[in-house]
Every structure is written in structure tokens, then in C-alpha cells.
C-alpha atoms as a PDB file:
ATOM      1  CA  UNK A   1     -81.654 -80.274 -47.589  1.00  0.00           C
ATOM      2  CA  UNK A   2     -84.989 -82.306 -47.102  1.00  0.00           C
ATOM      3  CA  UNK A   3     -86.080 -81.740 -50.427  1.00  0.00           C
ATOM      4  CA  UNK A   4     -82.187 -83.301 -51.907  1.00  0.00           C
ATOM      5  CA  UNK A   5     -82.950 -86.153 -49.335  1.00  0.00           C
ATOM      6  CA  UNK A   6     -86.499 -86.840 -50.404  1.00  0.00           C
ATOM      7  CA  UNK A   7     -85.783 -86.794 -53.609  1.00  0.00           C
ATOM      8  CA  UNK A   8     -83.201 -89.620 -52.846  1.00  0.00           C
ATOM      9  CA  UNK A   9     -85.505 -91.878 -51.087  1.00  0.00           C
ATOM     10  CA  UNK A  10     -88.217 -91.452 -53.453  1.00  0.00           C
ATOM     11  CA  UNK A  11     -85.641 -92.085 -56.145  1.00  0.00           C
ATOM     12  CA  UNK A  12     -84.268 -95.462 -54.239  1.00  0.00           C
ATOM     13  CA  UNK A  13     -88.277 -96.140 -54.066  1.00  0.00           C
ATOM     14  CA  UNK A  14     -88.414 -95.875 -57.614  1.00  0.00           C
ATOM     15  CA  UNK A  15     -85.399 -98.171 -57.942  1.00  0.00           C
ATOM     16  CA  UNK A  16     -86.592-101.083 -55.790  1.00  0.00           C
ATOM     17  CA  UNK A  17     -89.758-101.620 -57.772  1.00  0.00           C
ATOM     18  CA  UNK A  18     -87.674-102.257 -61.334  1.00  0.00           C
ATOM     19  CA  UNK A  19     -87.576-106.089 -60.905  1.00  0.00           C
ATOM     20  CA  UNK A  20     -91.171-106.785 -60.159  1.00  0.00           C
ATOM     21  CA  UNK A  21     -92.314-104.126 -63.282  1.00  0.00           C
ATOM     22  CA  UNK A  22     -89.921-105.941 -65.360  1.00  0.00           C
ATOM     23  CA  UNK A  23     -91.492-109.183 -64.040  1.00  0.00           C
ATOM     24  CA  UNK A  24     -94.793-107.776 -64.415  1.00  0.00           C
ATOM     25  CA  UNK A  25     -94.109-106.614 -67.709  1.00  0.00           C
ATOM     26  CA  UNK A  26     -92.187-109.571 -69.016  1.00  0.00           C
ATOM     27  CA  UNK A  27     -95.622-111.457 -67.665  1.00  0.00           C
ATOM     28  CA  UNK A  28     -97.763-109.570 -70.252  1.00  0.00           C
ATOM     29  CA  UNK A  29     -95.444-109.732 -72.887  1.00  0.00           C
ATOM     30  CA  UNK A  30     -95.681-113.201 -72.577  1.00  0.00           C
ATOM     31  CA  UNK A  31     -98.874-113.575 -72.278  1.00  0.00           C
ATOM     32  CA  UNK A  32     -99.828-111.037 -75.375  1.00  0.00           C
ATOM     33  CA  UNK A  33     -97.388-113.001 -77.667  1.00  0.00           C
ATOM     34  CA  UNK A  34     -98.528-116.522 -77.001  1.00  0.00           C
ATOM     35  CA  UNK A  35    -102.203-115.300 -78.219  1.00  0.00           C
ATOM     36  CA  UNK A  36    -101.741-114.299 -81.674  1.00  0.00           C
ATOM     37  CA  UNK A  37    -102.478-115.982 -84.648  1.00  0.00           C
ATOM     38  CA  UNK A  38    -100.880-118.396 -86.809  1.00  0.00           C
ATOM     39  CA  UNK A  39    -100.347-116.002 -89.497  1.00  0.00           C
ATOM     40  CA  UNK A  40     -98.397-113.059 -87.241  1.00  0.00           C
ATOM     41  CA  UNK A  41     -96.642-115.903 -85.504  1.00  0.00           C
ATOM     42  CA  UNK A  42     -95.392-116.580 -88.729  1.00  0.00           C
ATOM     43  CA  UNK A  43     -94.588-112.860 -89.580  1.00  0.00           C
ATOM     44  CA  UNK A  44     -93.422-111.578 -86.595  1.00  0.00           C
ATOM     45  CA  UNK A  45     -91.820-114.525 -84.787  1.00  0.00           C
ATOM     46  CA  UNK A  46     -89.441-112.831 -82.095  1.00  0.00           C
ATOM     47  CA  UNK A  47     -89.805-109.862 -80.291  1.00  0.00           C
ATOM     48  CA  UNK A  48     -87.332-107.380 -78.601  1.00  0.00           C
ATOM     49  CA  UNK A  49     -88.494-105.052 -75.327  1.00  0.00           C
ATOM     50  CA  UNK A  50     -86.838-101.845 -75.294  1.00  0.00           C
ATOM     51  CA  UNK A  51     -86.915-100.265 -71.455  1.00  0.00           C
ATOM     52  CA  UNK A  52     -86.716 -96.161 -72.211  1.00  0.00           C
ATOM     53  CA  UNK A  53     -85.053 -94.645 -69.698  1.00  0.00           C
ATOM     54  CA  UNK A  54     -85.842 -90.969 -70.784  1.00  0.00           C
ATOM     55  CA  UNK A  55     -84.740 -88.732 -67.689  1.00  0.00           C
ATOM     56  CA  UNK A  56     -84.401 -91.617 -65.787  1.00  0.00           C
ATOM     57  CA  UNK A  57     -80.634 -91.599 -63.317  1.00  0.00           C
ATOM     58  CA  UNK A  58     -78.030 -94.374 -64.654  1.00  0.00           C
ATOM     59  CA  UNK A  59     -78.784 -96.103 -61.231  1.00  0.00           C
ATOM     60  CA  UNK A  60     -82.321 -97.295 -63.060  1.00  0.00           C
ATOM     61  CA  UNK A  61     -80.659 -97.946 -66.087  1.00  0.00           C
ATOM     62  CA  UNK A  62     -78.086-100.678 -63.720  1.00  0.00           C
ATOM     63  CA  UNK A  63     -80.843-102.250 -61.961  1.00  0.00           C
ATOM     64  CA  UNK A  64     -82.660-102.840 -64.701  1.00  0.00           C
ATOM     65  CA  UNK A  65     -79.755-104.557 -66.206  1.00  0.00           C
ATOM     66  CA  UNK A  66     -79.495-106.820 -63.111  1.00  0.00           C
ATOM     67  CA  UNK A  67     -82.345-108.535 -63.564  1.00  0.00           C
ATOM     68  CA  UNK A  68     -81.547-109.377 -67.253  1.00  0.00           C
ATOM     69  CA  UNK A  69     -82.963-106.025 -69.336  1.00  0.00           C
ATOM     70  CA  UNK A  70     -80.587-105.454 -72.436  1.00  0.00           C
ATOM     71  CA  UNK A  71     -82.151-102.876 -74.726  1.00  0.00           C
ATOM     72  CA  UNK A  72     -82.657 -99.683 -73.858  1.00  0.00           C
ATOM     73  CA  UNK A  73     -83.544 -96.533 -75.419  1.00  0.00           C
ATOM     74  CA  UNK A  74     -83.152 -92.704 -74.657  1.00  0.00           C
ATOM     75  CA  UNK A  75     -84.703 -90.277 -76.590  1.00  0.00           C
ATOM     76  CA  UNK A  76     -82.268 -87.512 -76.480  1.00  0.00           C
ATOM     77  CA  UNK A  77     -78.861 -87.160 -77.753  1.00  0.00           C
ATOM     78  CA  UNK A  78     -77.016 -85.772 -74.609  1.00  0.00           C
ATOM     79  CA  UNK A  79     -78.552 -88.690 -71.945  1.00  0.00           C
ATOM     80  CA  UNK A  80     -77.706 -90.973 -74.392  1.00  0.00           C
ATOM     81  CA  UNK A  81     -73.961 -89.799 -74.702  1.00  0.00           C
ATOM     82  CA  UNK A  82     -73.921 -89.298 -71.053  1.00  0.00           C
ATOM     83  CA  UNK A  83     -75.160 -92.413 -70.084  1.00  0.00           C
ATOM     84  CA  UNK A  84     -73.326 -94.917 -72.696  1.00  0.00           C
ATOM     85  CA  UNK A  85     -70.005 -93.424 -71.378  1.00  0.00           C
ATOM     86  CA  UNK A  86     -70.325 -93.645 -67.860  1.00  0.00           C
ATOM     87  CA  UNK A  87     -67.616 -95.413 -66.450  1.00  0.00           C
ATOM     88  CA  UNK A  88     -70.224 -96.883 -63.779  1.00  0.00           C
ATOM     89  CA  UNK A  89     -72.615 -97.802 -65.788  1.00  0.00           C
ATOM     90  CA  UNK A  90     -70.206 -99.700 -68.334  1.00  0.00           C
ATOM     91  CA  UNK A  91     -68.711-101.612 -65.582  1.00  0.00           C
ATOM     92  CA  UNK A  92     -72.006-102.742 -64.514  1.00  0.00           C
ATOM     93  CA  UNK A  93     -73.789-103.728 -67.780  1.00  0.00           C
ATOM     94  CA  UNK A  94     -71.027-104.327 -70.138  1.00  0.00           C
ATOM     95  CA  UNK A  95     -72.711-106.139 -73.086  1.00  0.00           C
ATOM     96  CA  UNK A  96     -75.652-103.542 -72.730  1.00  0.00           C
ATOM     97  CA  UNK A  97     -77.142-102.287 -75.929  1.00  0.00           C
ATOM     98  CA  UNK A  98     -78.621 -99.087 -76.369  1.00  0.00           C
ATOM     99  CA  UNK A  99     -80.994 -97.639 -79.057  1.00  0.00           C
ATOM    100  CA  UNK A 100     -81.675 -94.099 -79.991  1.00  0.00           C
ATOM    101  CA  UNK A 101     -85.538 -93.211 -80.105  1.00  0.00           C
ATOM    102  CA  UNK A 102     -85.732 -90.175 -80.587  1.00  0.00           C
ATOM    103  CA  UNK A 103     -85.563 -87.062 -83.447  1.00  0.00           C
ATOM    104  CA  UNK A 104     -81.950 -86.870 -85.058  1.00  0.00           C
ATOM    105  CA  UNK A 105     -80.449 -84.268 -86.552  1.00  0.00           C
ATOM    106  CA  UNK A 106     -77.984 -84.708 -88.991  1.00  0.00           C
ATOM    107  CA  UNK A 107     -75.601 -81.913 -86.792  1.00  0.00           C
ATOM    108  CA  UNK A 108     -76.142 -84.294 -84.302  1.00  0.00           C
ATOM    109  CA  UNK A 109     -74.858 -87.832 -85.957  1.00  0.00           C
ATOM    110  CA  UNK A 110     -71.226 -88.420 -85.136  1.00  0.00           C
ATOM    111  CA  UNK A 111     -72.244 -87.952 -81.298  1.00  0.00           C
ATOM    112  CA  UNK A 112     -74.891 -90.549 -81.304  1.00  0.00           C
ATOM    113  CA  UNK A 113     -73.210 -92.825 -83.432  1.00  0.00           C
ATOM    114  CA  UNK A 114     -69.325 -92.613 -80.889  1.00  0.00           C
ATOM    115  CA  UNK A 115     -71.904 -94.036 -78.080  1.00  0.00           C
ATOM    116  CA  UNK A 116     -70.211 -97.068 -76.479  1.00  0.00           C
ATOM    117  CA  UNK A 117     -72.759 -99.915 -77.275  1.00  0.00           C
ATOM    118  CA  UNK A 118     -75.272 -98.469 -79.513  1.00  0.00           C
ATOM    119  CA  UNK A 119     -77.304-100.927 -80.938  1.00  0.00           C
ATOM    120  CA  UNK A 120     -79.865 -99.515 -82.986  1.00  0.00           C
ATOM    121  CA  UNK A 121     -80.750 -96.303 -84.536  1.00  0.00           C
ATOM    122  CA  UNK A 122     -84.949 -96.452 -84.915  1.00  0.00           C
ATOM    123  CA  UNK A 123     -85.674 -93.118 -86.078  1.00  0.00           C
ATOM    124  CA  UNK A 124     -84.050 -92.552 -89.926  1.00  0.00           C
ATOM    125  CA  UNK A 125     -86.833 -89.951 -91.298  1.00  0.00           C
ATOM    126  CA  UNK A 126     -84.607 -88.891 -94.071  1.00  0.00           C
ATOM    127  CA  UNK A 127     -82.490 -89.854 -97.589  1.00  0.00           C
ATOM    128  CA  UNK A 128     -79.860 -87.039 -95.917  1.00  0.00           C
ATOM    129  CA  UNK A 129     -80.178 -88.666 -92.582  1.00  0.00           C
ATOM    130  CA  UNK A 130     -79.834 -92.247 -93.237  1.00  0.00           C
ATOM    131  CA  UNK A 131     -76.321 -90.956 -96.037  1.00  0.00           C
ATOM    132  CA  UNK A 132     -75.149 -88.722 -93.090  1.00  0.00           C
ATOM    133  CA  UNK A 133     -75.250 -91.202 -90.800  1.00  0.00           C
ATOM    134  CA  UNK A 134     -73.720 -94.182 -93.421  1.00  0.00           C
ATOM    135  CA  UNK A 135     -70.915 -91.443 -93.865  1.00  0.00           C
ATOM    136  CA  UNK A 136     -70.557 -91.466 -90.284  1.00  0.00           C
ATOM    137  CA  UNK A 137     -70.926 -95.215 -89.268  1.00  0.00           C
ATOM    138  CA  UNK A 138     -67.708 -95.712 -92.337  1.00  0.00           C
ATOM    139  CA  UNK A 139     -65.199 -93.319 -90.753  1.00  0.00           C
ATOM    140  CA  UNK A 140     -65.748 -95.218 -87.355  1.00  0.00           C
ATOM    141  CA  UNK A 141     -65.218 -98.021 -88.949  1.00  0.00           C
ATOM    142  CA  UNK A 142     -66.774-100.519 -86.289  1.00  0.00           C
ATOM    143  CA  UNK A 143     -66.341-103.732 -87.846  1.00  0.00           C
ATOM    144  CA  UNK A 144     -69.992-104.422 -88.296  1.00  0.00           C
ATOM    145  CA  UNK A 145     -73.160-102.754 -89.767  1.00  0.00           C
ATOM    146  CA  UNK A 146     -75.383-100.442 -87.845  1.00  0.00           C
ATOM    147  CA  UNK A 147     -78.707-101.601 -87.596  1.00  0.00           C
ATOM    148  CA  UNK A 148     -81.221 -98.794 -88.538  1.00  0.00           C
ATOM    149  CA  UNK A 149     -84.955 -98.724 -88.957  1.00  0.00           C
ATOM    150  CA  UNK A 150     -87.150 -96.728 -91.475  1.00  0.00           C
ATOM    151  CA  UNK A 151     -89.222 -93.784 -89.123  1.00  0.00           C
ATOM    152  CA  UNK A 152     -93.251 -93.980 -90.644  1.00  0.00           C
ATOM    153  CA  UNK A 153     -95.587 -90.826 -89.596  1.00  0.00           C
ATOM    154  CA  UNK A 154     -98.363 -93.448 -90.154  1.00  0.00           C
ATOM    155  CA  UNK A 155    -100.506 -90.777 -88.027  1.00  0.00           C
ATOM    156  CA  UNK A 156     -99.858 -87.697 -90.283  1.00  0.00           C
ATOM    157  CA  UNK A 157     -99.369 -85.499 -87.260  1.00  0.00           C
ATOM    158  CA  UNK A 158     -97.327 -82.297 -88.359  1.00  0.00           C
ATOM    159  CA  UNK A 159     -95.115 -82.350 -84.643  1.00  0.00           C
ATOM    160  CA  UNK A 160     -94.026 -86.104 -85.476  1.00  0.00           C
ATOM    161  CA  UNK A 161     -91.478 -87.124 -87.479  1.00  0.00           C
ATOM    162  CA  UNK A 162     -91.360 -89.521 -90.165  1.00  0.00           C
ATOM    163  CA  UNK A 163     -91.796 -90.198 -93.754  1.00  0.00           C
ATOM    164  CA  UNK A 164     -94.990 -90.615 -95.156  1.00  0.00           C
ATOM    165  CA  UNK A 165     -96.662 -93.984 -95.776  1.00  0.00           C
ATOM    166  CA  UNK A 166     -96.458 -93.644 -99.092  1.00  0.00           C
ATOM    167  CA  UNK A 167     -92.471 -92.253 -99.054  1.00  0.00           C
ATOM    168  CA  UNK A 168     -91.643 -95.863 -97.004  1.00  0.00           C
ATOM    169  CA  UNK A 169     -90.255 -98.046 -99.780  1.00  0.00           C
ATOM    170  CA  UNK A 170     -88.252 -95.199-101.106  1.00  0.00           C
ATOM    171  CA  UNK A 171     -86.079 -94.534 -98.054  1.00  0.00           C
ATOM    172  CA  UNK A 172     -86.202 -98.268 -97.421  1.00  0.00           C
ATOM    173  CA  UNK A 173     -84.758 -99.206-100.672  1.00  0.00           C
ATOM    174  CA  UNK A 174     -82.103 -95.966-100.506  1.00  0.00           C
ATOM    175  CA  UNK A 175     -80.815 -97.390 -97.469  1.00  0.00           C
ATOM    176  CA  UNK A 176     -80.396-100.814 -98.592  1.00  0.00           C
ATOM    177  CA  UNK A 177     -79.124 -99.850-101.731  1.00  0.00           C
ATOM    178  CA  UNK A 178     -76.841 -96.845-101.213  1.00  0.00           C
ATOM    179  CA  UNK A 179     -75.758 -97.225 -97.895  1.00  0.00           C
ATOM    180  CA  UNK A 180     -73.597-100.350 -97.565  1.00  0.00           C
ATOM    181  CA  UNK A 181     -72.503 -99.761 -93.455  1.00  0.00           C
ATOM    182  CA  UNK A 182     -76.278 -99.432 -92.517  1.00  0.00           C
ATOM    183  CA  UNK A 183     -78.469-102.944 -92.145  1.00  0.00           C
ATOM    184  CA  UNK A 184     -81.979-101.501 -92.247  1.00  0.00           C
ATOM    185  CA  UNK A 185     -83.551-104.255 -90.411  1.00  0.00           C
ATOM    186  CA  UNK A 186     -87.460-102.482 -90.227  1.00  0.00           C
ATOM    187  CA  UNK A 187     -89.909-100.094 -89.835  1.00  0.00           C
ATOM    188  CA  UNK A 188     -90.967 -97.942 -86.481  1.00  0.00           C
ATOM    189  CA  UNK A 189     -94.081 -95.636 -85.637  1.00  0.00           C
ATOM    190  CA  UNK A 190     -95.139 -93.716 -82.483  1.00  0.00           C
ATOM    191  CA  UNK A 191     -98.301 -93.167 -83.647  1.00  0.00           C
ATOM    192  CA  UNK A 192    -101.367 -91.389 -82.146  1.00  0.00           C
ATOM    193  CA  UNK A 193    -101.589 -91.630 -78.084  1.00  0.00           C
ATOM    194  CA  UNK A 194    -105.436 -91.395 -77.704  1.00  0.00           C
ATOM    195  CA  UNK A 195    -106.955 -94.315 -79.958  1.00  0.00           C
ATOM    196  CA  UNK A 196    -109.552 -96.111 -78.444  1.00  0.00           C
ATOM    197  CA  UNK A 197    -109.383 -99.991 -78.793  1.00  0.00           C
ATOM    198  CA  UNK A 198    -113.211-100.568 -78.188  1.00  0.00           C
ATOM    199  CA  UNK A 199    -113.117 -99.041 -81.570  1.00  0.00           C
ATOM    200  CA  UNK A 200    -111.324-101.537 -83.374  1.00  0.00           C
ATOM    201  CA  UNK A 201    -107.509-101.991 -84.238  1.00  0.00           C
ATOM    202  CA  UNK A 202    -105.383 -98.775 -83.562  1.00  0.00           C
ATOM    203  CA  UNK A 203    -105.358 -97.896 -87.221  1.00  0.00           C
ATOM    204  CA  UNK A 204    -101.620 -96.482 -87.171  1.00  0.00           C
ATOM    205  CA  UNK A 205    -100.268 -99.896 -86.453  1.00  0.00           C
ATOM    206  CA  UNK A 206    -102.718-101.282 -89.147  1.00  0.00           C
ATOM    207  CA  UNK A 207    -100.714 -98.660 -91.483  1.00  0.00           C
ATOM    208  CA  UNK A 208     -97.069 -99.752 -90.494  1.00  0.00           C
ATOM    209  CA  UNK A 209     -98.235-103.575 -91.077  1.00  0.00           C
ATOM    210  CA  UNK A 210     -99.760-102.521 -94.731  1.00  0.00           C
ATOM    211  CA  UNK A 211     -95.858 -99.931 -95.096  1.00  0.00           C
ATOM    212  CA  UNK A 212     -94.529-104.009 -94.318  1.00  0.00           C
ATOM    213  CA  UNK A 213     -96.428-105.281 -97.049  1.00  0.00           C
ATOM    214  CA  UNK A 214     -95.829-102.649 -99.715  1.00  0.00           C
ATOM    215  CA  UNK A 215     -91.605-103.420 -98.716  1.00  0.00           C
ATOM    216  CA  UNK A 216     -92.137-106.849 -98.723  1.00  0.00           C
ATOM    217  CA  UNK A 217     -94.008-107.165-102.040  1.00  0.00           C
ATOM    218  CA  UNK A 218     -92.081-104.779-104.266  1.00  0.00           C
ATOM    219  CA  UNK A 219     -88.723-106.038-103.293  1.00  0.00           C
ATOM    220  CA  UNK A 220     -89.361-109.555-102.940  1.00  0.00           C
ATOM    221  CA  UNK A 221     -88.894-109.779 -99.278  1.00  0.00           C
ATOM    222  CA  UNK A 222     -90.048-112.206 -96.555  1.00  0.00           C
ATOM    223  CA  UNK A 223     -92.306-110.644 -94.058  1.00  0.00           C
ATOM    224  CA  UNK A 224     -90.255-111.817 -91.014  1.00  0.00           C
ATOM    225  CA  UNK A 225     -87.295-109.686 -92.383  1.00  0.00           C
ATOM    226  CA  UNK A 226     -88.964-106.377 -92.109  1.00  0.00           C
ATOM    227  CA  UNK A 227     -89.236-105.400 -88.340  1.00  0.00           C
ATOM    228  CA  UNK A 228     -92.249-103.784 -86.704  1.00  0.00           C
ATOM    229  CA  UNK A 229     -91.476-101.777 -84.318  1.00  0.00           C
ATOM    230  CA  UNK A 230     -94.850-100.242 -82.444  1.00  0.00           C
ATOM    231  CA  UNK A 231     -96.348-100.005 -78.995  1.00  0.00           C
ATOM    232  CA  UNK A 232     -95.876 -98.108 -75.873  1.00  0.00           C
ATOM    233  CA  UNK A 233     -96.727 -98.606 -72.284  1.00  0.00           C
ATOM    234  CA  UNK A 234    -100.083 -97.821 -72.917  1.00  0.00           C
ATOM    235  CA  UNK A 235    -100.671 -99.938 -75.654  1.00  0.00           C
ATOM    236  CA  UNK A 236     -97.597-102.798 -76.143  1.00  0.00           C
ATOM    237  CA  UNK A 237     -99.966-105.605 -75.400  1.00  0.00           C
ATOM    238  CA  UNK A 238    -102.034-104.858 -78.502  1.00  0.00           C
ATOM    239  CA  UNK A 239     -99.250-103.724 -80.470  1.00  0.00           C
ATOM    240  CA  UNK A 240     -97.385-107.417 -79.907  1.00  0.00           C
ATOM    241  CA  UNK A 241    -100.742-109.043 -80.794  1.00  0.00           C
ATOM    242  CA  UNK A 242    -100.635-107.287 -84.394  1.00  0.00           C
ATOM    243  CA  UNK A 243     -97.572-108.398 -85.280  1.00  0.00           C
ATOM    244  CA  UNK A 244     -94.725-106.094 -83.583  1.00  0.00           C
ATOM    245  CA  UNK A 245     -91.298-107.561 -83.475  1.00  0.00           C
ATOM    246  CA  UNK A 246     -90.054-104.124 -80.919  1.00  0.00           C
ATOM    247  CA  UNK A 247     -91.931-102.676 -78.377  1.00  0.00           C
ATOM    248  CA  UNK A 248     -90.548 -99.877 -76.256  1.00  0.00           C
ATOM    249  CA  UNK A 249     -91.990 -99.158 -72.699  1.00  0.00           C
ATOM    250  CA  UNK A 250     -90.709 -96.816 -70.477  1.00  0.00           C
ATOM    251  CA  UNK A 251     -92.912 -95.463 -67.219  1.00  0.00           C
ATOM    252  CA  UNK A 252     -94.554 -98.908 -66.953  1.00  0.00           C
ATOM    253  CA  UNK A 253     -91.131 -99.893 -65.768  1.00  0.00           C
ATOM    254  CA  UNK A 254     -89.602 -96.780 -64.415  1.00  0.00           C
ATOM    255  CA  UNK A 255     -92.459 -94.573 -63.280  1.00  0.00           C
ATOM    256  CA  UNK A 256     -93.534 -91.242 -64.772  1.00  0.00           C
ATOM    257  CA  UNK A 257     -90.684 -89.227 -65.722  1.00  0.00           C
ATOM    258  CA  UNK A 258     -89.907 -86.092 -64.212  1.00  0.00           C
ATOM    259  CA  UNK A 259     -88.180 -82.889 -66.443  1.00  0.00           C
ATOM    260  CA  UNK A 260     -85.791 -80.669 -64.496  1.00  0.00           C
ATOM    261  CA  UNK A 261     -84.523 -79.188 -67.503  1.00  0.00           C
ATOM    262  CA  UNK A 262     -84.766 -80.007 -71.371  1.00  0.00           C
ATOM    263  CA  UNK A 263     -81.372 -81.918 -72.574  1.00  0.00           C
ATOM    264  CA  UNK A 264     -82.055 -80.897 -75.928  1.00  0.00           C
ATOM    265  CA  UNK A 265     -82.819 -77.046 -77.259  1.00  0.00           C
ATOM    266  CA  UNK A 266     -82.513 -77.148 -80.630  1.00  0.00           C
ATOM    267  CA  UNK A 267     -85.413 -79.918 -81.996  1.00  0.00           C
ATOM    268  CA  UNK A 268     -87.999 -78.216 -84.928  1.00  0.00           C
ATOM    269  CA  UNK A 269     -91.086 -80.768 -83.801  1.00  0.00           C
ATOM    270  CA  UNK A 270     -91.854 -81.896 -80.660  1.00  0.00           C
ATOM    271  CA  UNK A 271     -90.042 -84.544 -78.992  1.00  0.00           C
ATOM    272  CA  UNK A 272     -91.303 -84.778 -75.474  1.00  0.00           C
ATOM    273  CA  UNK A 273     -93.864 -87.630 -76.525  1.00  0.00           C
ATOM    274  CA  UNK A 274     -91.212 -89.573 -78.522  1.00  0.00           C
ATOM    275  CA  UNK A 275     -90.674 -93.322 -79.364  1.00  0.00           C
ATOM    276  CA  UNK A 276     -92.119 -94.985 -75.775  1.00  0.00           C
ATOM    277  CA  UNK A 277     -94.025 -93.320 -74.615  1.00  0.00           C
ATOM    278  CA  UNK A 278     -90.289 -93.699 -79.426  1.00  0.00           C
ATOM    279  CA  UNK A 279     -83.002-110.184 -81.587  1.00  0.00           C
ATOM    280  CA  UNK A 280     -83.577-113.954 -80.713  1.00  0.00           C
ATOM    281  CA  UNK A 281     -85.616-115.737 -78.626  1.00  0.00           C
ATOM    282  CA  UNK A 282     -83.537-116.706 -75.523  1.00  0.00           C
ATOM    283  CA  UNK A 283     -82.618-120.403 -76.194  1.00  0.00           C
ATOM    284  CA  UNK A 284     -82.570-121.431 -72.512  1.00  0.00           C
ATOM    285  CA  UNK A 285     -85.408-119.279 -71.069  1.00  0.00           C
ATOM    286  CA  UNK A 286     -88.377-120.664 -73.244  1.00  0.00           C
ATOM    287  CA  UNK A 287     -90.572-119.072 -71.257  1.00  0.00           C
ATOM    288  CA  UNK A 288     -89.748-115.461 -71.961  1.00  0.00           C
ATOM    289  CA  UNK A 289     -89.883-114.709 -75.763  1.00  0.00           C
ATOM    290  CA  UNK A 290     -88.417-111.203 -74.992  1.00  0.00           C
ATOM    291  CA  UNK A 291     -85.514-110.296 -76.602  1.00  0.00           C
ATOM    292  CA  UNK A 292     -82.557-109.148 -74.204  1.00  0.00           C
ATOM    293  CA  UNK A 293     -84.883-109.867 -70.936  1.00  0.00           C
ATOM    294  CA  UNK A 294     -84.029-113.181 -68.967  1.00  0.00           C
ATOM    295  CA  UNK A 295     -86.097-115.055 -66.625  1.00  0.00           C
ATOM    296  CA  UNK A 296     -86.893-112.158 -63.598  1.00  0.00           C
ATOM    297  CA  UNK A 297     -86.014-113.652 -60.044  1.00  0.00           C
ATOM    298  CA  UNK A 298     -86.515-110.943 -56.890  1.00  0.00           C
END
């Protein structure tokens, strides 16, 4: 009984803080995007923040929403079913747009795809992923393309998923060619977790920016049409000065997560360290350049 109502308060804890993280994150964000370059202005001129709400309760995801958050991500397919059709949580943030982050399986597809308001899918790794879930997309018929992004294992770690740097323009082009209901719109990493910045540039975004390049110069695209989508709590402010257009942070917002049990059983690779931790400027907020994120006000 005291642990249930501990749990409770610590959760409603949790909960109060959302507005001033957001705030304090939307404050960074800011801050990190106003100090690049000229050049990666140029390349990368919007950018999206994606709050990951991996094993976090719906209530979280709704206060979030509140205080202007639109994007969010989950990681695994059964939170993200379970969440995007709650009856609650639709009520409360009814234009709310969700993005999966994490490892797909093709098995796995139609369930994803039947989520009320998904948004973006960020992790194609595969020719048979990104035609499975084309196929899939079609039969819905939806009305509109599903935006998609090309996963890069620009760190070459065996228990990430991805294609290879040098695979990127293949799958790219596949999807653009061959699979008319999908708009591939960019590129993702996760990347290594332990690079150290006194060392210079984390060298895994460096790769996704020269995957960008190789795209843009052998099908004659512009730069700004080829999303990056890289950085993670620990490392978003960097990632935003190189050039990303999507960052996704999670227990900068929410707090560390907490696993009671696994939602999904039946992943090859590891998944637990996924995408976070793996749009438009708003026209009358000037002052926030984030993507789905309004003005915070506590």
C-alpha cells in the first residue's frame, strides 16, 4: 500500500516539473541554434524536438502537451499502440503527433503504422522494411504520405541498427523511387553514447552530415531537404550546432526511466539505448525555433 502510494506521489513529482524542463530545454535549444554558422543555418534551417516518453505513464505524455510539446516518440511498438489509442490521451492532445524511434520489425508494421496520429517513422534500416511498410501505409490508405527517415549505423556497433554509411544512398533512393506512399524526408543516427567533446566533433554526427552530402550530391538535392536527425539529452546542444534538423530528448524532460517489465520480447539487437537516449518554425513565437513546442508559460 505505501509503496502503490509512493510511487504515485513521486510520479505526480515527476509530473509537476515537465513545464520548467520543457522551458529549460526549449532555453538551450534556443540558445544552441542561434550560435551556428552561416553555412548550417543555411543547411539545416528549422528544427523539430522530439520529447521520448519511453516507459513514461500517458499522464507525462498530457502535460507535456499542455504546455505546447507536439512530437513525441516511443521506442517500442506496444507503448506506442497503447498510448496513441487512449481515449484520454486523444481527448487531451488531439493534433498530437507521434514518431516511432525505435527497432521495427517487419511482423510488426501494420500495428505501428494503425497508430492514431503517427507522424513519423525514423528508423527504416531495410529495402524489405521501408516495401513492407509502403505495402502497409497503401492498404490504409490515409490520404497523405508517411514521412520516413533513412536509419545510419554511422557508429558500426553490431547491437545498433542501421545501414551502413556506405549502403545510405541506396535505401534512400529505393524509397524515393519505389515506394510512392512513403516521403523519405532524412537521415537519423543514435550513435555512440560515450564520445568526449574536448576531443573534437562527435565523429558519428560528422558521418551522418558527410551520408547528407553523398544524398545530396548524387541525386541533385538541396541540403535543406535531407533531414538530420541526431542528438540526445546528453548531447542535443552540440548535435543542433552541427547542423541537426531533429533532436530527440527524453529523461532531460521526464526523468530517468524506470523498467517494470520489457514491452517488447522478441528484438535481435538491443533496444534499451534506442533513438533518445532514438516541421516549421512557429510563425508567431519567433523566439522558439522548435518545431511543435510553443512559448512555455508556468
Amino acid at each position: 500500500m505505501h509503496r502503490v502510494f509512493n510511487a504515485v506521489m513521486a510520479a505526480e513529482r515527476e509530473i509537476g516539473q515537465i513545464g520548467r524542463a520543457l522551458q529549460s530545454v526549449g532555453q538551450r535549444v534556443e540558445s544552441a541554434f542561434q550560435s551556428r554558422d552561416e553555412i548550417i543555418a543555411k543547411e539545416s534551417p528549422e528544427l523539430r524536438l522530439v520529447a521520448v516518453t519511453k516507459t513514461k505513464p500517458k499522464e507525462m505524455v498530457i502535460e507535456a502537451y499542455k504546455y505546447g510539446q507536439k512530437n513525441f516518440g516511443e521506442n517500442y511498438v506496444q507503448e506506442l499502440v497503447e498510448k496513441s489509442h487512449d481515449d484520454e490521451l486523444q481527448k487531451a492532445c488531439n493534433d498530437i503527433r507521434w514518431h516511432f524511434i525505435g527497432h521495427l520489425q517487419t511482423n510488426k508494421v501494420k500495428k505501428v503504422l494503425e497508430s492514431p496520429n503517427l507522424y513519423m517513422v525514423e528508423t527504416v534500416d531495410s529495402m524489405k522494411l521501408a516495401n513492407e511498410i509502403n505495402k502497409t501505409w497503401e492498404k490504409l490508405n490515409k490520404g497523405h504520405r508517411l514521412k520516413v527517415m533513412v536509419q545510419i549505423n554511422t557508429s558500426r556497433e553490431e547491437q545498433k541498427h542501421g545501414v551502413p554509411t556506405s549502403e545510405c544512398c541506396n535505401l534512400y533512393d529505393h524509397i524515393r523511387q519505389h515506394c510512392q506512399a512513403l516521403d523519405v524526408v532524412g537521415i537519423m543516427t543514435i550513435g555512440a553514447f560515450d564520445h568526449d567533446l574536448s576531443k573534437g566533433p562527435n565523429p558519428d554526427f560528422q558521418a551522418l552530415i558527410k551520408c547528407r552530402e553523398d544524398i545530396c550530391s548524387t541525386f541533385s538535392l538541396p541540403k535543406e531537404s535531407v533531414e538530420l536527425s541526431m542528438g540526445m539529452s546528453n548531447d542535443f546542444e552540440h548535435a543542433i550546432e552541427n547542423g541537426s534538423t531533429n533532436i530527440r530528448v527524453g529523461s532531460t524532460i521526464f526523468g530517468a526511466r524506470t523498467y517494470k517489465t520489457k514491452p517488447e520480447t522478441v528484438e535481435t539487437k538491443s533496444v534499451d539505448k534506442a533513438p533518445e537516449d532514438t516541421a516549421s518554425r512557429s510563425d508567431q513565437e519567433r523566439s522558439v525555433f522548435v518545431t511543435g513546442m510553443a512559448e512555455l508559460s508556468l
